[in-house]
Protein backbone atom coordinates (compact mmCIF):
# COMPACT_ATOMS: atom_id res chain seq x y z
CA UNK A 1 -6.43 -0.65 -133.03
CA UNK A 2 -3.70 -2.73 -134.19
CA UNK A 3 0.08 -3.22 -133.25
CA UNK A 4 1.13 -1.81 -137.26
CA UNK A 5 -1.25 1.64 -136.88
CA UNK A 6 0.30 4.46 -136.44
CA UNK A 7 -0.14 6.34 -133.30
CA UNK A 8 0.95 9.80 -132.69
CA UNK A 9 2.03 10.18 -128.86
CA UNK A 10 2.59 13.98 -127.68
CA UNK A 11 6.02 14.88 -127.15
CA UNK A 12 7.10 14.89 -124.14
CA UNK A 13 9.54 18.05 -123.25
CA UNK A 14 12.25 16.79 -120.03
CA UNK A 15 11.97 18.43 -117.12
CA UNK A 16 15.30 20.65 -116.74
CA UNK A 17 16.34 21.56 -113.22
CA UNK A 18 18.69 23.74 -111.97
CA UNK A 19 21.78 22.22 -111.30
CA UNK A 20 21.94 21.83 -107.40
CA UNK A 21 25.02 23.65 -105.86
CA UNK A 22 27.79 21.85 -104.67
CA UNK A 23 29.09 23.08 -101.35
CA UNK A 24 32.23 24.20 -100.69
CA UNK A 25 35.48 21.89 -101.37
CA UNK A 26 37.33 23.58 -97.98
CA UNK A 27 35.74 26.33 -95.97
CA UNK A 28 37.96 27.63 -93.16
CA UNK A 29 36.64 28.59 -89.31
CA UNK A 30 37.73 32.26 -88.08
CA UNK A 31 40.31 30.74 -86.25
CA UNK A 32 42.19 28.89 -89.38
CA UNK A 33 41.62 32.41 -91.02
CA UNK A 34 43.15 34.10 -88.72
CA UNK A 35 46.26 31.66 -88.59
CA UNK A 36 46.70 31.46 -92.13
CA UNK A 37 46.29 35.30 -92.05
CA UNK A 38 49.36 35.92 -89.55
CA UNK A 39 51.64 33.21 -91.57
CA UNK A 40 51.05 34.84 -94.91
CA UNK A 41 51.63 38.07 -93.40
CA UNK A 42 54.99 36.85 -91.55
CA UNK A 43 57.13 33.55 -92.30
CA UNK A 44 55.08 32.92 -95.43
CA UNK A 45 54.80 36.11 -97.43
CA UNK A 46 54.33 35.18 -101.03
CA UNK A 47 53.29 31.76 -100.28
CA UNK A 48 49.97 30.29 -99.93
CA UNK A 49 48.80 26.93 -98.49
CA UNK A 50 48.46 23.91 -100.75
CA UNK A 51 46.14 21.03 -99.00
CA UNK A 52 46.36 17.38 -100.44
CA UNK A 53 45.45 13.70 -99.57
CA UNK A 54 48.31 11.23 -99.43
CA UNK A 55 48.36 7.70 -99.10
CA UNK A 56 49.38 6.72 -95.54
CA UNK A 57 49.25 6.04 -91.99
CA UNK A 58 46.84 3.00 -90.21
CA UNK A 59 43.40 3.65 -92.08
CA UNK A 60 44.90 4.62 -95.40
CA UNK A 61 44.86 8.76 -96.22
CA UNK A 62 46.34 11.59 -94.17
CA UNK A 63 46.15 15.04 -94.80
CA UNK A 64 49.11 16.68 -96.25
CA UNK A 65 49.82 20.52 -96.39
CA UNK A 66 52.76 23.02 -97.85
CA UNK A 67 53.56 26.55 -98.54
CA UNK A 68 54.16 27.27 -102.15
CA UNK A 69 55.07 30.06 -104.05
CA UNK A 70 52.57 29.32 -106.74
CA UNK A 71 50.00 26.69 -107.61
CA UNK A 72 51.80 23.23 -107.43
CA UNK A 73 49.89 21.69 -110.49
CA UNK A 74 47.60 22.35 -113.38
CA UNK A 75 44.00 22.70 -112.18
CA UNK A 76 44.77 22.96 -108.41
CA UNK A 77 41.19 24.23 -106.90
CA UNK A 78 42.43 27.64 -105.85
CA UNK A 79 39.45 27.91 -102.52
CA UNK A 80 39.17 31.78 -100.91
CA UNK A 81 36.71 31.97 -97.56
CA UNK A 82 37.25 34.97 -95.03
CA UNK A 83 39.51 36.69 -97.25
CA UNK A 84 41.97 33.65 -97.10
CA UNK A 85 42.82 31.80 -100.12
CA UNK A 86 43.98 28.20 -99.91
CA UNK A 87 45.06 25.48 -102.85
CA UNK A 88 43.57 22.59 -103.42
CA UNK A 89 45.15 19.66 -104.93
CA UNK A 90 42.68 18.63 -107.62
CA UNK A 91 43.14 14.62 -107.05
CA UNK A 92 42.15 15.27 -103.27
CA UNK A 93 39.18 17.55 -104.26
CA UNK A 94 36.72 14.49 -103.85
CA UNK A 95 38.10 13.32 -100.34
CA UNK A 96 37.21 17.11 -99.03
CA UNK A 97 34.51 18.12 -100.60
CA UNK A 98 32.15 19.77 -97.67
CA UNK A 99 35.11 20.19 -95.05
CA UNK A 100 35.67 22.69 -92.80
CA UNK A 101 39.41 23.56 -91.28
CA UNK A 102 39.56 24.91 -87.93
CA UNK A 103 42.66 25.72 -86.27
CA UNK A 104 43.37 24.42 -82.31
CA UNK A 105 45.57 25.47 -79.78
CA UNK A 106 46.19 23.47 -76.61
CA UNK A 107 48.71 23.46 -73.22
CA UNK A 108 51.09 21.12 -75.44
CA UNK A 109 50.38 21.94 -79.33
CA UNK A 110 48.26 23.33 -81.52
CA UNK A 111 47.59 22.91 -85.02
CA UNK A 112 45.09 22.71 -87.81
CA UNK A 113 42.61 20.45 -88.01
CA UNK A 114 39.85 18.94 -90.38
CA UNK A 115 36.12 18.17 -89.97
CA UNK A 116 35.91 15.96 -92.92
CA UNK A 117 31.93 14.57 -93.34
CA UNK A 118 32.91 11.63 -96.31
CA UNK A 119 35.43 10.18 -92.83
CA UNK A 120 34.51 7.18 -92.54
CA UNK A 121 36.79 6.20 -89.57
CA UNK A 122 40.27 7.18 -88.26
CA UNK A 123 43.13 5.46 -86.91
CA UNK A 124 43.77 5.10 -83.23
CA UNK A 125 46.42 8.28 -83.06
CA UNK A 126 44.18 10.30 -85.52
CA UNK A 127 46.92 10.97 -87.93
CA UNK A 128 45.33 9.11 -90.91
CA UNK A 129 41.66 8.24 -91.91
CA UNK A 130 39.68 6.15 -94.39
CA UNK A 131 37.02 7.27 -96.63
């Protein structure tokens, strides 16, 4: 056979897979639930929680939260888990992608918290971390 005959080849059909899930942007432990459950009840009726990733701090990004009345911006990721719903800004969707908020009470404060798997590292005080 030469290189100028023609040679008919089967076609070959592409494998299509499901598209894998993605997990959750922000899932929230009972205890965050239940927090954000008694503020929206009391001092924040009407509001809900709007998470986002500033630029600051030692290593570079902190976490940033607010009450708003209504979604800050234009394709905010509006996340429900446990009955809760939460915003998310959509520029910090990529820095929390797979965390979980918990919320922690202690002898001298308490607060919520994130277990963020794309950290990388975090500053000496914990305040600010680095992707």
């Amino acid at each position: 056979m030469t290189v100028s005959e023609n040679v008919a080849f089967p076609a070959v059909q592409p494998k299509t897979r499901a598209p894998r899930a993605l997990p959750p942007v922000v899932t929230l432990s009972d205890a965050a639930a239940d927090r954000l459950c008694g503020l929206y009840e009391n001092a924040h009726a009407g509001e809900l929680l709007r998470i986002s990733v500033t630029t600051k701090g030692c290593s570079g990004k902190a976490y940033d939260m607010d009450f708003v009345a209504e979604p800050g911006e234009p394709g905010d990721e509006r996340v429900m888990d446990k009955g809760v719903t939460v915003l998310i800004d959509r520029k910090a969707v990529l820095f929390l992608i797979g965390s979980e908020m918990d919320y922690q009470s202690g002898e001298f404060e308490s607060g919520f918290v994130f277990s963020n798997p794309n950290e990388k590292g975090r500053c000496g005080c914990g305040m600010s971390f680095h992707v």
